[in-house]
N, C-alpha and C. Protein backbone atom coordinates (compact mmCIF):
# COMPACT_ATOMS: atom_id res chain seq x y z
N UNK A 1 11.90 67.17 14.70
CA UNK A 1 10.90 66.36 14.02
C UNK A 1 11.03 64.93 14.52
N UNK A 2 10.20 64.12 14.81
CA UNK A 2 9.72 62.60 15.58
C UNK A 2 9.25 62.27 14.08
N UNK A 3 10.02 60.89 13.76
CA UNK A 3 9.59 59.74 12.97
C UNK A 3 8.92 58.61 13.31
N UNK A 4 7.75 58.34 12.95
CA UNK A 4 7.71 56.99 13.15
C UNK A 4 8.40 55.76 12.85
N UNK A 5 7.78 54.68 12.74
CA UNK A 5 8.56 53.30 12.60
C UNK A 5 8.78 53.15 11.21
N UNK A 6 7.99 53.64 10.73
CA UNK A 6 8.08 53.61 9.03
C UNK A 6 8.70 54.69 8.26
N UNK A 7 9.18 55.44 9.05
CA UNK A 7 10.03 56.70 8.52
C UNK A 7 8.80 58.32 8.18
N UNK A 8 7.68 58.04 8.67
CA UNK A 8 6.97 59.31 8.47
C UNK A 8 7.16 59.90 9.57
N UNK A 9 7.10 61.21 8.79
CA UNK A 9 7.00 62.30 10.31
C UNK A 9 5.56 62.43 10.89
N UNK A 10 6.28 62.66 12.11
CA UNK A 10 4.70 62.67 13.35
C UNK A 10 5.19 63.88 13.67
N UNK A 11 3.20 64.54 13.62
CA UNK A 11 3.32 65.83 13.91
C UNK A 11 2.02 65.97 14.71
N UNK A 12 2.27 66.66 15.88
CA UNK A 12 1.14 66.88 17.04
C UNK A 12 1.34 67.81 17.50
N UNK A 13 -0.14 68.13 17.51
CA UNK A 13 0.16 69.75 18.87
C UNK A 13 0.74 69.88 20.09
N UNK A 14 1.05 70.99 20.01
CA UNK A 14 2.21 70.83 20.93
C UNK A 14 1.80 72.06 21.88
N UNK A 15 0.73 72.96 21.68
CA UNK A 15 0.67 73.65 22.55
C UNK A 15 -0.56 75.05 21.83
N UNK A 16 -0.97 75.56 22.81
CA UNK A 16 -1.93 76.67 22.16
C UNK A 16 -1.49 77.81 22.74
N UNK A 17 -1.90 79.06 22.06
CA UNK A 17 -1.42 80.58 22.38
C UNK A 17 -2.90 81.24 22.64
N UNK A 18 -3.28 81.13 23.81
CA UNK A 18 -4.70 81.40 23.96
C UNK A 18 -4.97 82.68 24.24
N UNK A 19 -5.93 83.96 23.47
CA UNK A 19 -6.26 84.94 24.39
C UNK A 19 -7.62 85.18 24.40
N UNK A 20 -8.69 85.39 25.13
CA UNK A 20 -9.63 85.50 25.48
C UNK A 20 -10.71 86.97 26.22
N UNK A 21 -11.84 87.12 26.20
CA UNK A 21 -12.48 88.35 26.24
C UNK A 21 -13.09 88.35 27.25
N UNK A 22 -13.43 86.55 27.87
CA UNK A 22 -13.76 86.43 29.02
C UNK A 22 -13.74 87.05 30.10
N UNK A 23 -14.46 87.23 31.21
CA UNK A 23 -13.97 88.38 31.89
C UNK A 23 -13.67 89.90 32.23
N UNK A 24 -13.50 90.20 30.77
CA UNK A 24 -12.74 91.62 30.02
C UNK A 24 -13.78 92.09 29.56
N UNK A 25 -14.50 91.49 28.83
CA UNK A 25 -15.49 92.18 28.07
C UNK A 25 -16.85 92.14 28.41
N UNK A 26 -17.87 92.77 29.17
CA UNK A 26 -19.34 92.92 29.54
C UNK A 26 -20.12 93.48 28.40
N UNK A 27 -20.46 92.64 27.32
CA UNK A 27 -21.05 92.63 25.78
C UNK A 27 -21.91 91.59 25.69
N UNK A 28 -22.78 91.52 24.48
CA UNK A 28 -23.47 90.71 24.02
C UNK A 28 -22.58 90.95 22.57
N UNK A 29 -22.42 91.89 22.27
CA UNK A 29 -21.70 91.70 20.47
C UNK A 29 -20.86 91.16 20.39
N UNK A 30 -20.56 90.00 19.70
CA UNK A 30 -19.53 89.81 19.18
C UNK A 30 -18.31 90.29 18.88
N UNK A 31 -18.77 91.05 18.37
CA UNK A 31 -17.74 92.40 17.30
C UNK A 31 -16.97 92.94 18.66
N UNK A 32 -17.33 93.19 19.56
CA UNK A 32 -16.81 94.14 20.60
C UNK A 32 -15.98 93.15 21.17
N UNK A 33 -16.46 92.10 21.43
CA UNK A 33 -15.14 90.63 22.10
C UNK A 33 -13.92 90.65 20.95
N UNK A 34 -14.45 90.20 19.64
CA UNK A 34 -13.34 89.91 18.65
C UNK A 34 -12.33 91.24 18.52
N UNK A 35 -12.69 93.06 18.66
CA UNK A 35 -11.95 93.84 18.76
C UNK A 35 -10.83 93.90 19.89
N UNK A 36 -11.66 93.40 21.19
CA UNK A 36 -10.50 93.18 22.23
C UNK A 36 -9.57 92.25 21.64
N UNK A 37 -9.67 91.68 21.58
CA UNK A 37 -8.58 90.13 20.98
C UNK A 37 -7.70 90.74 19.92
N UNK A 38 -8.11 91.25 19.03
CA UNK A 38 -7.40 92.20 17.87
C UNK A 38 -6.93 92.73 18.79
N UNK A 39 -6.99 93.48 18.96
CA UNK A 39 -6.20 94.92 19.95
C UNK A 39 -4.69 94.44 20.74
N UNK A 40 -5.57 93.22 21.16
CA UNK A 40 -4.22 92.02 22.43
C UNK A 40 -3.41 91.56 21.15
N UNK A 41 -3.97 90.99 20.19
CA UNK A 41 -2.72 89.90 19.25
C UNK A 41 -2.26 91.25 18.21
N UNK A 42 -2.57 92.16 17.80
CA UNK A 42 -2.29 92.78 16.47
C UNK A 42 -1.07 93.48 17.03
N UNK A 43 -0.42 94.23 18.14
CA UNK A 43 1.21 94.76 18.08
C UNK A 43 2.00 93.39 18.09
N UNK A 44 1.65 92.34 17.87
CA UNK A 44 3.00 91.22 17.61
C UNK A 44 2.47 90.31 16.47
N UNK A 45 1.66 91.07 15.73
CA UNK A 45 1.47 90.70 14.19
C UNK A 45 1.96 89.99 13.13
N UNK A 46 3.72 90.91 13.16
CA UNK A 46 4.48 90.73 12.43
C UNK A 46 5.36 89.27 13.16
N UNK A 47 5.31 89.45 14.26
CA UNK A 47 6.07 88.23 14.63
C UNK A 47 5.36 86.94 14.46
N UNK A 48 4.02 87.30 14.80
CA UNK A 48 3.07 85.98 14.81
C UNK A 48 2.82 84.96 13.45
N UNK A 49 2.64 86.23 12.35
CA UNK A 49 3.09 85.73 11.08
C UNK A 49 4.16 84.59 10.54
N UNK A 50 5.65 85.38 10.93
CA UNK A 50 6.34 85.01 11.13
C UNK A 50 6.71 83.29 11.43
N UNK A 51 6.29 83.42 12.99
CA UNK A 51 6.26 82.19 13.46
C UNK A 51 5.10 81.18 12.75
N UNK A 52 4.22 81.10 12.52
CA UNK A 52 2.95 80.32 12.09
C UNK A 52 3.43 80.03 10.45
N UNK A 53 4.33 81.22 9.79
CA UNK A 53 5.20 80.58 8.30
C UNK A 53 6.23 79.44 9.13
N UNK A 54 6.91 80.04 9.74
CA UNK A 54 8.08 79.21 9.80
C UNK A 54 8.06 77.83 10.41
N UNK A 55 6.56 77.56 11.05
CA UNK A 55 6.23 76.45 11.99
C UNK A 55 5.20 75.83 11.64
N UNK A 56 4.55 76.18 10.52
CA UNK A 56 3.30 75.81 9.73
C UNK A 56 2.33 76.04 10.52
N UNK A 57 2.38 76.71 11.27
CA UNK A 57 0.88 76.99 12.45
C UNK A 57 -0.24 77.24 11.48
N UNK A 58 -1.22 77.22 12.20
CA UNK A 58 -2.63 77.93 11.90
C UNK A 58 -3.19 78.86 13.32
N UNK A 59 -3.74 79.53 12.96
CA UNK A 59 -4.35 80.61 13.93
C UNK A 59 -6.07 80.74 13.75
N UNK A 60 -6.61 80.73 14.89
CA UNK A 60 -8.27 81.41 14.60
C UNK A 60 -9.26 81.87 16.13
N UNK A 61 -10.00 82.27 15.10
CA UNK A 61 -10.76 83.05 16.33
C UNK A 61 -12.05 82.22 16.61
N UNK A 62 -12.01 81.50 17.61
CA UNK A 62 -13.29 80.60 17.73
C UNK A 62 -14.39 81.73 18.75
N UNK A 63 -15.50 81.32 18.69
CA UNK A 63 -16.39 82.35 19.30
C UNK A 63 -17.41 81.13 20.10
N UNK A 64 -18.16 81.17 20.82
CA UNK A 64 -19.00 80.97 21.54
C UNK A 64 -20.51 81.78 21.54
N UNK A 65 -21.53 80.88 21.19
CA UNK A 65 -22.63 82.13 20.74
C UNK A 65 -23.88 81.15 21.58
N UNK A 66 -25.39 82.00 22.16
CA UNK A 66 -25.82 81.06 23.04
C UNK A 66 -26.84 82.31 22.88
N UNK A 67 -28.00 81.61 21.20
CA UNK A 67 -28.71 82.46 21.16
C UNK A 67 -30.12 82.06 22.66
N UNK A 68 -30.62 83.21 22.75
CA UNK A 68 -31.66 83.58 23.92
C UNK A 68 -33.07 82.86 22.75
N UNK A 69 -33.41 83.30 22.02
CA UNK A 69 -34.69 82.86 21.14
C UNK A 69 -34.79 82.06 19.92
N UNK A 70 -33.20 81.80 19.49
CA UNK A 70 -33.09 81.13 17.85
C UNK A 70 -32.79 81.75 16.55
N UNK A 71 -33.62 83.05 16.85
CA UNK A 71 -33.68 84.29 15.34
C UNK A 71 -31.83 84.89 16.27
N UNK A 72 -31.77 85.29 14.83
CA UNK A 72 -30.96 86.38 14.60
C UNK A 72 -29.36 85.56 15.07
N UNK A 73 -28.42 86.61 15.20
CA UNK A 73 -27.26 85.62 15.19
C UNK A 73 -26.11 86.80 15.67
N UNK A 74 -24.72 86.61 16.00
CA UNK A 74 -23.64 87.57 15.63
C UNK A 74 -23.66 88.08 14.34
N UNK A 75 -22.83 89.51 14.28
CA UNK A 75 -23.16 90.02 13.39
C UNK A 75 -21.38 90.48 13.50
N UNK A 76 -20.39 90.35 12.63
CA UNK A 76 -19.15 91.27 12.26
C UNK A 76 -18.73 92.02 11.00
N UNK A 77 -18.31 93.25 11.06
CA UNK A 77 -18.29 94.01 10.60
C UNK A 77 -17.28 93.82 9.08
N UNK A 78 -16.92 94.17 8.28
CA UNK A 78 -15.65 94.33 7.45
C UNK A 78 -14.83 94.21 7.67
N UNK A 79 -14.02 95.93 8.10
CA UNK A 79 -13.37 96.34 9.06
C UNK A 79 -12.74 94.79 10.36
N UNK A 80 -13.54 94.21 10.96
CA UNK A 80 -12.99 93.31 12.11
C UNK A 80 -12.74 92.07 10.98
N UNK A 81 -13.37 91.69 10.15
CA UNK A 81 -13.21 90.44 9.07
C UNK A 81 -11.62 90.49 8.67
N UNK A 82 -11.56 92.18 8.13
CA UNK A 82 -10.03 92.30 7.07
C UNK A 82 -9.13 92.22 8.02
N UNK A 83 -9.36 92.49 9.52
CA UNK A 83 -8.32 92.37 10.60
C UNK A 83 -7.61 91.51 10.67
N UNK A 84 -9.11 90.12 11.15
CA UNK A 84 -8.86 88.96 11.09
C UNK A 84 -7.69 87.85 10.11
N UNK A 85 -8.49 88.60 8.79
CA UNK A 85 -7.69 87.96 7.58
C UNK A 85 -6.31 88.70 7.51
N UNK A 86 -6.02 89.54 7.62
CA UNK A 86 -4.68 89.98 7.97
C UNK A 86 -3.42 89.27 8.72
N UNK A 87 -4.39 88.84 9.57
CA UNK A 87 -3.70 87.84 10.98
C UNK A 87 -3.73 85.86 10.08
N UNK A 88 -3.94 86.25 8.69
CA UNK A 88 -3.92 84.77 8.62
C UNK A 88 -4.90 83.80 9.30
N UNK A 89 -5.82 84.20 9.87
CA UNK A 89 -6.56 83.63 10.85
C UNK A 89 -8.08 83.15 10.15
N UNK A 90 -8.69 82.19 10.61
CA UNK A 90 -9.96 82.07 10.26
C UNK A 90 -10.77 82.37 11.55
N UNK A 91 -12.56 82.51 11.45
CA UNK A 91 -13.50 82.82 12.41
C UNK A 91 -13.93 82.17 12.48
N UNK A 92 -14.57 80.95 13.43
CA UNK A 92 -15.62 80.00 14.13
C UNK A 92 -16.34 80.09 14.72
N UNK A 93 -17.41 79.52 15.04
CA UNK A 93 -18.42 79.59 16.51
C UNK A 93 -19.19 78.24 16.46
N UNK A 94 -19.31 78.12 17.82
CA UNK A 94 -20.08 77.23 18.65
C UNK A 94 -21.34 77.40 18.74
N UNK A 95 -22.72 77.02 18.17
CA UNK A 95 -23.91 77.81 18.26
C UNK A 95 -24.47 77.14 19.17
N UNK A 96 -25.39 77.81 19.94
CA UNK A 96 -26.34 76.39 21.20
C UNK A 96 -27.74 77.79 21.59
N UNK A 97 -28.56 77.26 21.57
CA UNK A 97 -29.94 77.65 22.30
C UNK A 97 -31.05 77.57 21.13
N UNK A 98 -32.22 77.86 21.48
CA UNK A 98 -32.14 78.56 22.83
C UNK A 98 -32.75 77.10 23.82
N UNK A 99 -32.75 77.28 24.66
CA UNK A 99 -32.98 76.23 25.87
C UNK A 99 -33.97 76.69 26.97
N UNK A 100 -35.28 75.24 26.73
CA UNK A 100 -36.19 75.15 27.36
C UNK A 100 -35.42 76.05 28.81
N UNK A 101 -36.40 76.48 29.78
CA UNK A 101 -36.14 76.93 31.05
C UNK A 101 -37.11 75.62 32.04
N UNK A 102 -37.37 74.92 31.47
CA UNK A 102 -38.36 73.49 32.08
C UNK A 102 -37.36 72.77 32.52
């Protein structure tokens, strides 16, 4: 732990545990990216837990979404939600479109 001058603790990130669908996954669903990622983080579950108690971490699943027309949106299931919340984790996204082609 780093103190400042005044005796508070300074606390900064120090690093990210990144896994990604990029690449891996040829989808438009959501649901089908966020299951890969489950699949990769959920056999070290118990450890990940673990560490994120003992280190005060936070964990989440940020998403990237880039609707084509405006309507409609990602859509996730239960099932991938209770996963999520299992993992201590929260869900995010980035929304953007749709975009002139001018």
């Amino acid at each position: 732990m780093r103190c400042s001058s005044t005796g508070r603790e300074i606390r900064q990130r120090t690093g990210v545990w990144l896994v990604t669908s990029e690449g891996r996954v040829e989808s438009t669903s959501v649901e089908r990216h966020l299951t890969y990622v489950l699949e990769k983080v959920e056999p070290a579950k118990e450890e990940l837990l673990a560490v994120a108690r003992e280190q005060s971490l936070t964990a989440d699943f940020f998403c990237y979404w880039v609707s084509a027309t405006g309507h409609g949106g990602p859509e996730i299931g239960a099932d991938t939600l209770r996963r999520i919340s299992e993992l201590g984790a929260s869900l995010g996204f980035d929304q953007y479109g749709p975009w002139d082609d001018e």
